[in-house]
Protein backbone atom coordinates (compact mmCIF):
# COMPACT_ATOMS: atom_id res chain seq x y z
CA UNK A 1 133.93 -11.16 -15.84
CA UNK A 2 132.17 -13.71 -18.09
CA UNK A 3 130.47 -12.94 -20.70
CA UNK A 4 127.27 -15.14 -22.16
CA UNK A 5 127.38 -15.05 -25.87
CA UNK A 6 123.52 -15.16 -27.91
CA UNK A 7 122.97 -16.66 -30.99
CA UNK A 8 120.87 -15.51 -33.30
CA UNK A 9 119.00 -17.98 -33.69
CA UNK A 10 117.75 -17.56 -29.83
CA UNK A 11 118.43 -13.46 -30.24
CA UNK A 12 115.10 -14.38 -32.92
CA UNK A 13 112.87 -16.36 -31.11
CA UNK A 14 109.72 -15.42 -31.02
CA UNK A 15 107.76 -14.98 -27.04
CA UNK A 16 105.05 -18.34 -26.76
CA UNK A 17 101.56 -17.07 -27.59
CA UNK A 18 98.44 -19.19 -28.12
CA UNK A 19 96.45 -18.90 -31.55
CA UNK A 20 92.98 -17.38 -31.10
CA UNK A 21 91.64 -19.07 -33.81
CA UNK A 22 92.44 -22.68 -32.80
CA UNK A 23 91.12 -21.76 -29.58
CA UNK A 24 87.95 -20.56 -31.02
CA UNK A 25 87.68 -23.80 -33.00
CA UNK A 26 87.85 -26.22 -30.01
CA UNK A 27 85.55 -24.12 -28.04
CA UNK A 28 83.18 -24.49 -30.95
CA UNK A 29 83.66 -27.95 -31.37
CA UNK A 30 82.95 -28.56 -27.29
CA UNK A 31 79.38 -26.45 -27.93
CA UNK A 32 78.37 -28.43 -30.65
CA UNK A 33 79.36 -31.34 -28.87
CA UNK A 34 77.12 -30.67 -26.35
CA UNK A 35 74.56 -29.57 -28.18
CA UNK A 36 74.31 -32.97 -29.70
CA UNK A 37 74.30 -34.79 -26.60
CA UNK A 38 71.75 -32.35 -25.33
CA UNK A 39 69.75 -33.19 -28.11
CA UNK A 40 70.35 -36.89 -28.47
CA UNK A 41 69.11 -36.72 -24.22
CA UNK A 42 66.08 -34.88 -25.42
CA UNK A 43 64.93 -37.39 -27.87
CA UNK A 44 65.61 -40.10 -25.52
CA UNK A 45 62.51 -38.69 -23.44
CA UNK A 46 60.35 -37.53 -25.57
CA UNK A 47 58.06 -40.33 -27.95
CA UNK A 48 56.33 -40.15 -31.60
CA UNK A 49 52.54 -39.92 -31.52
CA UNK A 50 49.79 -38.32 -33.82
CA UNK A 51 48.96 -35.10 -33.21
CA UNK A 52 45.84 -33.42 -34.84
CA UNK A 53 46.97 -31.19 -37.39
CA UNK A 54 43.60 -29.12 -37.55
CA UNK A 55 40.15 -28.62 -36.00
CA UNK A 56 38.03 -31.74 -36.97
CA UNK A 57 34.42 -32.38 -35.97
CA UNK A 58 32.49 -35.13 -34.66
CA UNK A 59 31.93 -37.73 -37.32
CA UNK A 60 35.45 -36.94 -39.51
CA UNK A 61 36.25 -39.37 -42.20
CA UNK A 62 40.38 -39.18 -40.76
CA UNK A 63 43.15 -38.86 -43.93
CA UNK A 64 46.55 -38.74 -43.54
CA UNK A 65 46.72 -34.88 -43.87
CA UNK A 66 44.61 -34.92 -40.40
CA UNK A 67 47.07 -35.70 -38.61
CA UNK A 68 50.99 -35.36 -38.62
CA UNK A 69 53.69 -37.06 -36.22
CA UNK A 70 55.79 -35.24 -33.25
CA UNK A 71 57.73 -36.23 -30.57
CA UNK A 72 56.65 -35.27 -27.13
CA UNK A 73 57.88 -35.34 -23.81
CA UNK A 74 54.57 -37.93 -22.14
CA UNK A 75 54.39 -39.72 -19.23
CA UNK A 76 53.00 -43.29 -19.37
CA UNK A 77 49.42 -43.04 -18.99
CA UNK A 78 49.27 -40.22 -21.81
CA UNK A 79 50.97 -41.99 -23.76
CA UNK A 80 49.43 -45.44 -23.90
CA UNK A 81 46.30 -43.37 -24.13
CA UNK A 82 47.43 -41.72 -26.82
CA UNK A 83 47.86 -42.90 -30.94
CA UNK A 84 51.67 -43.84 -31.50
CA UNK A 85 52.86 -42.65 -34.80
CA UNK A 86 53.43 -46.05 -36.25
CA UNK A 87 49.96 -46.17 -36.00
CA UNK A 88 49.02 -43.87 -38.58
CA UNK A 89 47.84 -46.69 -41.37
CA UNK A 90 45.59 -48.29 -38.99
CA UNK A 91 43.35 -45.19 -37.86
CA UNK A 92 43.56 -43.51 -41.92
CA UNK A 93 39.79 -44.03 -43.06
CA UNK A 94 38.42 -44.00 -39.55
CA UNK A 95 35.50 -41.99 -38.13
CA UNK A 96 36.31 -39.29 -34.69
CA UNK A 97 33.69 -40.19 -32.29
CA UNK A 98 34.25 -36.92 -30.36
CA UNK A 99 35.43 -33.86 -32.27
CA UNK A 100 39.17 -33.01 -32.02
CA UNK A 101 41.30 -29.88 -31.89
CA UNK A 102 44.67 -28.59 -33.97
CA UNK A 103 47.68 -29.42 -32.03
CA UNK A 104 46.18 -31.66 -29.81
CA UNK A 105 47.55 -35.90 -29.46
CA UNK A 106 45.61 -37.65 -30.70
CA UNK A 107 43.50 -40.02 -28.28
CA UNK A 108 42.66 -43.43 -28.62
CA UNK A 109 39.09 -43.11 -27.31
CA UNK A 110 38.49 -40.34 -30.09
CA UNK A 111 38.42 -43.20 -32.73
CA UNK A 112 35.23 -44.95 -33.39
CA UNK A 113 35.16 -48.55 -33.41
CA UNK A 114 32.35 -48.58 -35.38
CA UNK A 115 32.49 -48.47 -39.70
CA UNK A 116 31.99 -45.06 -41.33
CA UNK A 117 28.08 -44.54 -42.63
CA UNK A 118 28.02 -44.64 -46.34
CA UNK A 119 26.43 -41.59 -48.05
CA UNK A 120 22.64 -43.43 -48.65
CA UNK A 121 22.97 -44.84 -44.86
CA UNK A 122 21.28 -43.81 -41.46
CA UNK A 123 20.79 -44.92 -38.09
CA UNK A 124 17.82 -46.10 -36.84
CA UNK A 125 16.47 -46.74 -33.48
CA UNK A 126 13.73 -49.42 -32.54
CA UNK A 127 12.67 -50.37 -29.39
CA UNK A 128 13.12 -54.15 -28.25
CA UNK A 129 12.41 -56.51 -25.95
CA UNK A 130 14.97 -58.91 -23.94
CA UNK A 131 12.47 -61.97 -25.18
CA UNK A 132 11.86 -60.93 -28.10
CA UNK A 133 15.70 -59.93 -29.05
CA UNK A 134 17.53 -63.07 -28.75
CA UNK A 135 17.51 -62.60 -24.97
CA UNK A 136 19.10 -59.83 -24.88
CA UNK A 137 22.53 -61.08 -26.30
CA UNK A 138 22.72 -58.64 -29.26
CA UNK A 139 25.73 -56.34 -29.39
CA UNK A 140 27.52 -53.45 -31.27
CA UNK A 141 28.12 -54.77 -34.60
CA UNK A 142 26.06 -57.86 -34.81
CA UNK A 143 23.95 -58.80 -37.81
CA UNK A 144 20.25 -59.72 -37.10
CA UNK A 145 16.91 -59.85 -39.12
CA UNK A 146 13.87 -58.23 -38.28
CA UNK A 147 10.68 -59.13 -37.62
CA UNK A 148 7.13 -57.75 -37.77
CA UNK A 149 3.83 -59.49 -36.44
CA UNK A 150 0.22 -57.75 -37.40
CA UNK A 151 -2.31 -59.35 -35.55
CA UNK A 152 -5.88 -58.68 -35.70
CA UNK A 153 -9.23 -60.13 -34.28
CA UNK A 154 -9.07 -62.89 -37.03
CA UNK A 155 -5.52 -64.11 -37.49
CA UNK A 156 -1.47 -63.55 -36.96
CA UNK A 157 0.71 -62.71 -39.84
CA UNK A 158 4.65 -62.37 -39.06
CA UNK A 159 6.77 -61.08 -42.13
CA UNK A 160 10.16 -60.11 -42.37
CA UNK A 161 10.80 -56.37 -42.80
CA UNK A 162 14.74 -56.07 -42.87
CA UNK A 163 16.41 -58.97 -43.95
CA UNK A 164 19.62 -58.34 -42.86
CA UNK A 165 21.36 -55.34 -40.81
CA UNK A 166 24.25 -54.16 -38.94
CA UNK A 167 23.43 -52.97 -35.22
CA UNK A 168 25.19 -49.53 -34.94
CA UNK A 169 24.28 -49.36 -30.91
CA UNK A 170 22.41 -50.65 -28.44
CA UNK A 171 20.66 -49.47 -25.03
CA UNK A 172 19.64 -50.99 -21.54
CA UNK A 173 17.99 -49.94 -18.90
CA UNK A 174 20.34 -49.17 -16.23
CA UNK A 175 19.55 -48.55 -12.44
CA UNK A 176 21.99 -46.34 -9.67
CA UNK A 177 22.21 -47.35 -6.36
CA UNK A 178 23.79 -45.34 -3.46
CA UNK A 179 25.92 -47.31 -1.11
CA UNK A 180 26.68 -46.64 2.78
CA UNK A 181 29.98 -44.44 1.65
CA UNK A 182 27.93 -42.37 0.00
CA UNK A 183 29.84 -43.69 -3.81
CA UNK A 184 27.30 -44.33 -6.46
CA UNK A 185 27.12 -47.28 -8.61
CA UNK A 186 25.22 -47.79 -11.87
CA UNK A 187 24.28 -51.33 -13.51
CA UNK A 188 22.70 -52.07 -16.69
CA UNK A 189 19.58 -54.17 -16.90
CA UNK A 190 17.91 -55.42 -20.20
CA UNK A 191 18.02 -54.54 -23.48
CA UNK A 192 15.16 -51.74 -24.46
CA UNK A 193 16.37 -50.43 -27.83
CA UNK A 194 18.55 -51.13 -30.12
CA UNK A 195 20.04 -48.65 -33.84
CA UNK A 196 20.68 -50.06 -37.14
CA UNK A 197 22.22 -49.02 -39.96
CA UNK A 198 19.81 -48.82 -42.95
CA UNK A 199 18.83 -46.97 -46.34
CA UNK A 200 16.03 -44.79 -46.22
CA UNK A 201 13.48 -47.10 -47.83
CA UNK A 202 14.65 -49.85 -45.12
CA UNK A 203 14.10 -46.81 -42.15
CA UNK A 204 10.05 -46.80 -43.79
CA UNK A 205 9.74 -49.56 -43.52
CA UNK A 206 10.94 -49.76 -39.97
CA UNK A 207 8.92 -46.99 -39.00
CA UNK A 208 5.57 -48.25 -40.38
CA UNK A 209 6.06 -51.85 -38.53
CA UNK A 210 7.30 -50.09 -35.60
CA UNK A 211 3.63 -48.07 -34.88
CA UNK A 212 1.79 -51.24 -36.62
CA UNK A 213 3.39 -54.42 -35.67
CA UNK A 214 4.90 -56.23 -32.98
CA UNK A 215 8.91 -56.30 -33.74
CA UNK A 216 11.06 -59.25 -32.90
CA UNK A 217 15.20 -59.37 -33.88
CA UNK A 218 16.66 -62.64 -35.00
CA UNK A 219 20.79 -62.48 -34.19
CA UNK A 220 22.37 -63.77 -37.35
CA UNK A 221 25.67 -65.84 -38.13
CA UNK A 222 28.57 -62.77 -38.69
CA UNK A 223 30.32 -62.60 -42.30
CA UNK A 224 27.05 -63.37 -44.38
């Protein structure tokens, strides 16, 4: 009968076992791994915009502490309605034209268009005429002169009460009309009024000619 000799070098081998902790290690390495890629995916969909960092009221002089930058998950229209954060320079020292609340993204339409009132400025409102307001072609942000005319049973005397302003707003008359479908559509007629920005002795002076005078509005060249 044969007999099978053992070494003992083979009489000491040690039974195959895997290590734990290498194990451990790649399984770790797979999670974060995936993690990353989760994350990288999530970025991909999500884009930077301003978001309101408190509760800010009609009127706001906007800083940069106002608002902060996040990324958010938006779909197209929000987003091109929205203020991208690469933005942030050009609406810093901007007024809200509608108040705005902490947390919210910031809107577009929430941003006047319209320079912030210094602190000895108001807005004042005058009614106007299409004739006798450069036929009605005065908009939001046009310079114009105004004119008052006294008359009396004798004679006409015109002066010039505000030399030069900036018009803050302007109004028309608008009409609705109700079609067949029963949908509603509203046009806007002529000019009836129009608000300036002025100083307080320029807003008595308004006032006086308003209830005393005739007023006419000269459209001026921009940039003078």
């Amino acid at each position: 009968m044969a007999v099978a000799s053992v070494s003992p070098s083979r009489a000491l081998r040690r039974p195959l076992r895997l290590d734990v902790r290498a194990l451990v290690g790649v399984l770790l390495m797979l999670v974060a791994t995936g993690g990353s890629i989760l994350v990288w995916s999530a970025e991909q969909d999500t884009r930077s915009v301003l978001v309101v960092a408190r509760e800010l009221p009609a009127g706001t002089i906007l800083t940069s502490g106002d608002v902060v930058t996040a990324r958010a998950r938006l779909d197209d229209a929000v987003y091109f309605a929205s203020v991208p954060a690469a933005q942030i320079n050009t609406v810093v020292g901007k007024q809200l034209a509608e108040p705005a609340h902490a947390n919210q993204v910031l809107n577009k339409l929430q941003i006047s268009n319209r320079a912030p009132l210094a602190a000895d400025q108001m807005v004042f409102a005058i009614p106007v005429q299409t004739n006798a307001a450069a036929g009605g072609r005065i908009r939001n942000g046009d310079q114009v002169q105004v004119f008052a005319t006294e008359k009396t049973n004798t004679a006409t005397s015109t002066r010039v009460v505000l030399p030069r302003a900036v018009v803050y707003d302007t109004g028309r008359e608008t009409s609705t009309s109700l079609s067949t479908s029963g949908s509603t559509t509203t046009t806007s007629g002529a000019l009836n009024w129009i608000t300036l920005v002025v100083t307080e002795p320029q807003a008595v002076e308004l006032a006086r000619a308003r209830w005393t005078a005739d007023l006419d509005v000269a459209l001026l060249p921009a940039g003078q």
